[in-house]
C-alpha atoms as a PDB file:
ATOM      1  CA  UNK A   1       0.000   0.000   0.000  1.00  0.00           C
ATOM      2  CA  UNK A   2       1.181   3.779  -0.737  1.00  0.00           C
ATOM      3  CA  UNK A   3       1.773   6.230   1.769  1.00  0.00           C
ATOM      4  CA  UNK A   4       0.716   9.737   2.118  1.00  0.00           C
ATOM      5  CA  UNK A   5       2.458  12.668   4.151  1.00  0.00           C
ATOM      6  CA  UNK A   6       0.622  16.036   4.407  1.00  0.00           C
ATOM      7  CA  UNK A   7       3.097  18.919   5.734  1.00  0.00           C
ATOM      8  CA  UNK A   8       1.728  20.720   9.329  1.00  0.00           C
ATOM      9  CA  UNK A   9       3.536  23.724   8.987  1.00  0.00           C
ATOM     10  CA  UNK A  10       1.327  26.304   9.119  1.00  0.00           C
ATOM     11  CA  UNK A  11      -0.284  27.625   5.849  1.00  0.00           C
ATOM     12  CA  UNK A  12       1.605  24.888   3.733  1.00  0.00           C
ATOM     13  CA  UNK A  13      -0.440  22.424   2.404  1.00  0.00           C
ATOM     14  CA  UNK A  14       1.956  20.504   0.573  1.00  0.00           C
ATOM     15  CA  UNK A  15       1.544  16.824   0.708  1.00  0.00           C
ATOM     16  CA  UNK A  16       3.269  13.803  -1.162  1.00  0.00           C
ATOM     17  CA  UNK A  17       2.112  10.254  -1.831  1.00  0.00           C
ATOM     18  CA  UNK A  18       4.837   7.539  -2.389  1.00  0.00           C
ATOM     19  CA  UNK A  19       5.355   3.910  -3.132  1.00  0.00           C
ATOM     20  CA  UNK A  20       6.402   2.761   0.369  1.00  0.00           C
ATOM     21  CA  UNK A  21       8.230   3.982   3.223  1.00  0.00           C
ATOM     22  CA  UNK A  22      11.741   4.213   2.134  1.00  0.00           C
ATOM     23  CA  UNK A  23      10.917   5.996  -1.226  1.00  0.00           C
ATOM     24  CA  UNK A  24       8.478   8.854   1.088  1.00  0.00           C
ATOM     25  CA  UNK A  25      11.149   9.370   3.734  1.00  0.00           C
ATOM     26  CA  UNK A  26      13.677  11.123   1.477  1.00  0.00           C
ATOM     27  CA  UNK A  27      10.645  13.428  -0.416  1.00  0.00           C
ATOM     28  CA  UNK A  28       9.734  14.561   3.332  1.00  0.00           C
ATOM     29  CA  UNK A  29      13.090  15.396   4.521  1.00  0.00           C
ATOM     30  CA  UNK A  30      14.045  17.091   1.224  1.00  0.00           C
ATOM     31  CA  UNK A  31      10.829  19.075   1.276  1.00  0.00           C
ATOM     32  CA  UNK A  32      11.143  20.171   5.583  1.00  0.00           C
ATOM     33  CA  UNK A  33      14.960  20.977   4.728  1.00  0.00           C
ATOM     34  CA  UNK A  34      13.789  23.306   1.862  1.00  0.00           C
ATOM     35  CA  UNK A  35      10.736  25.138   2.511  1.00  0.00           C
ATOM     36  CA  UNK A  36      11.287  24.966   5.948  1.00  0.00           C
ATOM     37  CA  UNK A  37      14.771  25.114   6.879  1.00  0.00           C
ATOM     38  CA  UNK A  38      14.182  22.183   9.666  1.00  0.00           C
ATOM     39  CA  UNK A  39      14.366  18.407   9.935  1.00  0.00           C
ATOM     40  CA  UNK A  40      12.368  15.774  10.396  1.00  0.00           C
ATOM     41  CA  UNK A  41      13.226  12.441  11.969  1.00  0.00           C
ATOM     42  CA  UNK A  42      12.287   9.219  10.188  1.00  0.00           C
ATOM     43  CA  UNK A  43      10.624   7.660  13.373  1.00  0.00           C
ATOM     44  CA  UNK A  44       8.378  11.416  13.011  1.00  0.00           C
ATOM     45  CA  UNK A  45       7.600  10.892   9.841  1.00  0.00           C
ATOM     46  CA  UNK A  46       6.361   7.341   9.798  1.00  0.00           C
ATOM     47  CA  UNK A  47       4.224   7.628  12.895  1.00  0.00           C
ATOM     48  CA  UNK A  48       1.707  10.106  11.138  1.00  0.00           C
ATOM     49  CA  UNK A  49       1.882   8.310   7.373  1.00  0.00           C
ATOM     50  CA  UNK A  50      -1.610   6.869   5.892  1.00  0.00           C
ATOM     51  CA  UNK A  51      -2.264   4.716   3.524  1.00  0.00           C
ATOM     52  CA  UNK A  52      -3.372   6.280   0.219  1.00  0.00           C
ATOM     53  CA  UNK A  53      -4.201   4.711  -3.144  1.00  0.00           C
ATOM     54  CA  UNK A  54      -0.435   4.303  -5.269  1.00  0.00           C
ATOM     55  CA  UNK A  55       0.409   7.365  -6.859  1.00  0.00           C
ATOM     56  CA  UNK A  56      -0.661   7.751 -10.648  1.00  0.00           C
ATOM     57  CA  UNK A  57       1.604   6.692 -13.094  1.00  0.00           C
END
């Protein structure tokens, strides 16, 4: 099953929907180290992951 990650930053709303864990994990960071100029740990990031329909092709 896909996985989904929505941002909680306030006022972003960006959100990403990947294969599997490993392949999300990387987006994430990439995205917190850019727009936000933070971090994330991976044990954060898979505690609040759902499962979502795979992403379209």
């Amino acid at each position: 099953m896909a996985k989904r990650w929505s941002c909680v930053e306030a006022g972003c709303e960006w959100a990403v929907v990947a294969a599997d864990v490993e392949e999300i994990i990387p987006l994430v960071q990439e995205h917190i180290e850019q727009a936000h100029a933070s971090f994330e740990l991976e044990e954060m990031i898979e505690a609040v992951l759902e499962d979502a329909p795979p992403p379209s092709a």
